[in-house]
C-alpha atoms as a PDB file:
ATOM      1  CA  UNK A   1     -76.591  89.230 -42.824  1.00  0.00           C
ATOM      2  CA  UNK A   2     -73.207  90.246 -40.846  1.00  0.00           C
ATOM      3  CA  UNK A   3     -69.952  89.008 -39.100  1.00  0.00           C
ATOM      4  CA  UNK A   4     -68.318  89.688 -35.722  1.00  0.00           C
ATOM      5  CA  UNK A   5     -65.226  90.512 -36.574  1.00  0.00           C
ATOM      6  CA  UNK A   6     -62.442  90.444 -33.095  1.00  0.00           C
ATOM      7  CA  UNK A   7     -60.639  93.314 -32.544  1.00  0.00           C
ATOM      8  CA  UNK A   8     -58.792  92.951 -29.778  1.00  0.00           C
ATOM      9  CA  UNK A   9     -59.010  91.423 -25.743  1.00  0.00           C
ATOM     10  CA  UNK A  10     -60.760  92.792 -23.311  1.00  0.00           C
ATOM     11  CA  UNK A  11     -57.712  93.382 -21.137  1.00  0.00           C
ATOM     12  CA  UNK A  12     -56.134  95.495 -23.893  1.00  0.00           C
ATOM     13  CA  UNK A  13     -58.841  98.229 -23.576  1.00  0.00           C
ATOM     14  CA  UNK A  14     -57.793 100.811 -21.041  1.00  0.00           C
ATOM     15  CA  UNK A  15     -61.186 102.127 -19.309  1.00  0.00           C
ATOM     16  CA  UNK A  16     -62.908 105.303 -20.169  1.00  0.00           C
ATOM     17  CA  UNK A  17     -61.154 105.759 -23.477  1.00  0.00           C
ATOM     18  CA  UNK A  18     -61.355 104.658 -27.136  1.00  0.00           C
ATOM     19  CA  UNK A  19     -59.437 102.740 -30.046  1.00  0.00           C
ATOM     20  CA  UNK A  20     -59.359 102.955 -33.579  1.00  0.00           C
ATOM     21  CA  UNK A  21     -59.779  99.822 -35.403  1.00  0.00           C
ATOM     22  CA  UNK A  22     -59.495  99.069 -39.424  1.00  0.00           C
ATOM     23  CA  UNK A  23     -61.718  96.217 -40.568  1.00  0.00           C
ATOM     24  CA  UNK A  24     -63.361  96.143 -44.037  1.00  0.00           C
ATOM     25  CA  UNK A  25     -62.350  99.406 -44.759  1.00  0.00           C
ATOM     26  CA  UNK A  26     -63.761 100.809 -42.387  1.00  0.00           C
ATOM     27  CA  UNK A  27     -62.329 102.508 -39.120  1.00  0.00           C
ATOM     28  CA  UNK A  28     -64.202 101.696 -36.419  1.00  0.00           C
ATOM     29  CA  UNK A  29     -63.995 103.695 -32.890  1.00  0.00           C
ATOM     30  CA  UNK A  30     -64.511 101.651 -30.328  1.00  0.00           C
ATOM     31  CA  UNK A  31     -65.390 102.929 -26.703  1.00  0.00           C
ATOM     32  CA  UNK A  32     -64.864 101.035 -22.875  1.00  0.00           C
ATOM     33  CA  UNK A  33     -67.405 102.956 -21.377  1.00  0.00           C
ATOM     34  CA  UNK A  34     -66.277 101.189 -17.911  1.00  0.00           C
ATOM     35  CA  UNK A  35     -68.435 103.682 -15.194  1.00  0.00           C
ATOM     36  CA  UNK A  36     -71.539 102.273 -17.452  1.00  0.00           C
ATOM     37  CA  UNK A  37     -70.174  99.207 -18.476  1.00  0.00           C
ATOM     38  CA  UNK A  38     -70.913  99.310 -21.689  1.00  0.00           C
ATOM     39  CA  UNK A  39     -68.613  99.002 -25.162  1.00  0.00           C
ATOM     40  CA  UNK A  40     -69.437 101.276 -27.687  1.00  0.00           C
ATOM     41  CA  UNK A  41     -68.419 101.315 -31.522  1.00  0.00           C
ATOM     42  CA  UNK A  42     -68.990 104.184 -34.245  1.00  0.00           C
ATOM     43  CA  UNK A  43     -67.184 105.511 -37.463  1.00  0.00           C
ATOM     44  CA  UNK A  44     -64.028 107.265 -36.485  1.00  0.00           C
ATOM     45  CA  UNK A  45     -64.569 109.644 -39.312  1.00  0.00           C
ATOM     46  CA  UNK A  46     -65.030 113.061 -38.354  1.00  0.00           C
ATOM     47  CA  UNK A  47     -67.551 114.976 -40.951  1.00  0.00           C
ATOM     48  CA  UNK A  48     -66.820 118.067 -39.652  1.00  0.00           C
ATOM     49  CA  UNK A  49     -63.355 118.159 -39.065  1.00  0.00           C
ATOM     50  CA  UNK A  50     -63.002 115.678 -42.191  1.00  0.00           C
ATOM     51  CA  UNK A  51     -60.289 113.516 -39.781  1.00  0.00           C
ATOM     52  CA  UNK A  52     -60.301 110.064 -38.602  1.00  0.00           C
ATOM     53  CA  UNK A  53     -59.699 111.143 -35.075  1.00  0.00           C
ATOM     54  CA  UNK A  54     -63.060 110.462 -32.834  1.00  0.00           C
ATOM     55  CA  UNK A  55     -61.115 107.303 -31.710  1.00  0.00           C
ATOM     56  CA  UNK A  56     -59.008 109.765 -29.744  1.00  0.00           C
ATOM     57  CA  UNK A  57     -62.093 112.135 -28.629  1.00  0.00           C
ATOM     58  CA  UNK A  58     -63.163 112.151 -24.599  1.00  0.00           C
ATOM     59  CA  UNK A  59     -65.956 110.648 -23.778  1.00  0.00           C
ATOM     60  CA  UNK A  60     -68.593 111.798 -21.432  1.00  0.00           C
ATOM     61  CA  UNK A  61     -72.389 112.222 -20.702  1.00  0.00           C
ATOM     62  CA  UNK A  62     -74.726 115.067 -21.021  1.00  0.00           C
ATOM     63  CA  UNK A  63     -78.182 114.615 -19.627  1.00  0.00           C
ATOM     64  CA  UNK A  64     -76.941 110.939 -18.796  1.00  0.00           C
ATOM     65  CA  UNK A  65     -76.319 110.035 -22.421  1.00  0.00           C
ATOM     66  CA  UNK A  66     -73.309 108.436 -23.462  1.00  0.00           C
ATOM     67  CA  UNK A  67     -71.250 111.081 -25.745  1.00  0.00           C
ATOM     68  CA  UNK A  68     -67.822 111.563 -27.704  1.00  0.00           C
ATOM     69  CA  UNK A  69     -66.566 114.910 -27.688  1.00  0.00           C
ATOM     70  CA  UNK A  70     -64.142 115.097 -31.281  1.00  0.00           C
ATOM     71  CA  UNK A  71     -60.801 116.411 -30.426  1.00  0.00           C
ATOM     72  CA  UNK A  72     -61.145 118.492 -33.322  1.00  0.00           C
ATOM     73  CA  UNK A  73     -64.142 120.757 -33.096  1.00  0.00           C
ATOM     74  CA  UNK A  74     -65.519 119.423 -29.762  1.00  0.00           C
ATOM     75  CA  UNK A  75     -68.807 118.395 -31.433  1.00  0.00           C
ATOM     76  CA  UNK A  76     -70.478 115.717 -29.384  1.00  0.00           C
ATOM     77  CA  UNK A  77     -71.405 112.491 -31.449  1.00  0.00           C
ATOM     78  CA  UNK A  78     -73.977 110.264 -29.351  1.00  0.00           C
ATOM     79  CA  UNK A  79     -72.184 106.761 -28.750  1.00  0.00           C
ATOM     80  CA  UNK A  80     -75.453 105.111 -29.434  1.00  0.00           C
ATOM     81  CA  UNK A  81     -77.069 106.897 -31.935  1.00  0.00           C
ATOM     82  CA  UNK A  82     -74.270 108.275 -33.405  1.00  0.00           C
ATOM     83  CA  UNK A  83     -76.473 111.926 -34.235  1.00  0.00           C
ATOM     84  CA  UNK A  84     -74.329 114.528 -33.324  1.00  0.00           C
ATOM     85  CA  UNK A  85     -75.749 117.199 -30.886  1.00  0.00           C
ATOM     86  CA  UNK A  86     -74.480 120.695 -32.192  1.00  0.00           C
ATOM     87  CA  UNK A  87     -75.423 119.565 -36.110  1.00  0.00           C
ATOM     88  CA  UNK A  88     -78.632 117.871 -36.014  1.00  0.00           C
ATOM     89  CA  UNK A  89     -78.043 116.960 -40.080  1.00  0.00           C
ATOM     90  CA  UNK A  90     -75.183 114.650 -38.746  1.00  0.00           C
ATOM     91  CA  UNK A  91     -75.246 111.315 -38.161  1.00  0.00           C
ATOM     92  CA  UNK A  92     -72.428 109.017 -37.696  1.00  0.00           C
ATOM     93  CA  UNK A  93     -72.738 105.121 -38.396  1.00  0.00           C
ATOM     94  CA  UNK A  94     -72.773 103.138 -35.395  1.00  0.00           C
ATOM     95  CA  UNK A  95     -71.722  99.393 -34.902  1.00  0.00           C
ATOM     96  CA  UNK A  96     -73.211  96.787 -32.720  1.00  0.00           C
ATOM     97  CA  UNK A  97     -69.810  95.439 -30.460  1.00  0.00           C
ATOM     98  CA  UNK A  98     -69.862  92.727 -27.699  1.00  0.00           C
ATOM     99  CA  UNK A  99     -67.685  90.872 -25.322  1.00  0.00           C
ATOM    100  CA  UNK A 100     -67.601  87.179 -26.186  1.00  0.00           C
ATOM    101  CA  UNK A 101     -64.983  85.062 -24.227  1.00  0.00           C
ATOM    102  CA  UNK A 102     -62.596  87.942 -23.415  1.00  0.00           C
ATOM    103  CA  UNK A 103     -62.580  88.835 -27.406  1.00  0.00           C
ATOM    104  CA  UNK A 104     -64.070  92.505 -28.702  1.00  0.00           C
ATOM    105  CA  UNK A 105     -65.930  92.114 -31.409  1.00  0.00           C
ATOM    106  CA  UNK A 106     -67.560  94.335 -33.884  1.00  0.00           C
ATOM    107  CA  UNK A 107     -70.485  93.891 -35.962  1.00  0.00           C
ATOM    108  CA  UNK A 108     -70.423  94.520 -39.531  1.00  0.00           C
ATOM    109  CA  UNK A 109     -72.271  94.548 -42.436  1.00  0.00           C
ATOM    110  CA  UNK A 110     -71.063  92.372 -45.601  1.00  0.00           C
ATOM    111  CA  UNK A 111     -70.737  94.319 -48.125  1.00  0.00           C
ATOM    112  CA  UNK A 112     -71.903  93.032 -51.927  1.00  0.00           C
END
């Protein structure tokens, strides 16, 4: 079981670039992937640079898969999967996020 928590408006996403959000505890990085059209939402935690900063990363592609590269390190998290590419034993958590009525929203887990 889960909620879709809102974030923000659609309109206050600027295209190609990502935002941190806090909800539950959690910061959440959430990308407007506008040349795919696609929203995108994993942790904003670093594990290599140990910094809440992938919120601030660039996103790209490489090999036509959607990537953040961290500002930090330049690791390359996958914005679906969240594995990053350079560290195979990394994974980040990834959120399911949608557009409903103008509202971003991000899927979360409740937490017992």
């Amino acid at each position: 079981m889960s909620d879709w928590l809102t974030v923000c408006q659609k309109s206050d996403l600027v295209p190609q670039t990502g935002v941190c959000a806090f909800l539950n505890g959690h910061q959440i990085a959430i990308f407007n992937c506008q040349r795919e059209g696609k929203l995108y939402a994993i942790s904003n935690y670093d594990p290599i640079g140990k910094a809440n900063v992938l919120s601030r990363g660039i996103i790209g592609s490489i090999n036509d898969e959607p990537y953040v590269a961290s500002p930090l390190y330049k690791q390359h998290f996958h914005l679906e999967t969240g594995a990053c590419l350079e560290e195979q034993d990394i994974t980040l958590s990834t959120y399911c996020v949608r557009e409903l009525d103008g509202n971003i929203q991000v899927q979360l887990p409740l937490l017992n």
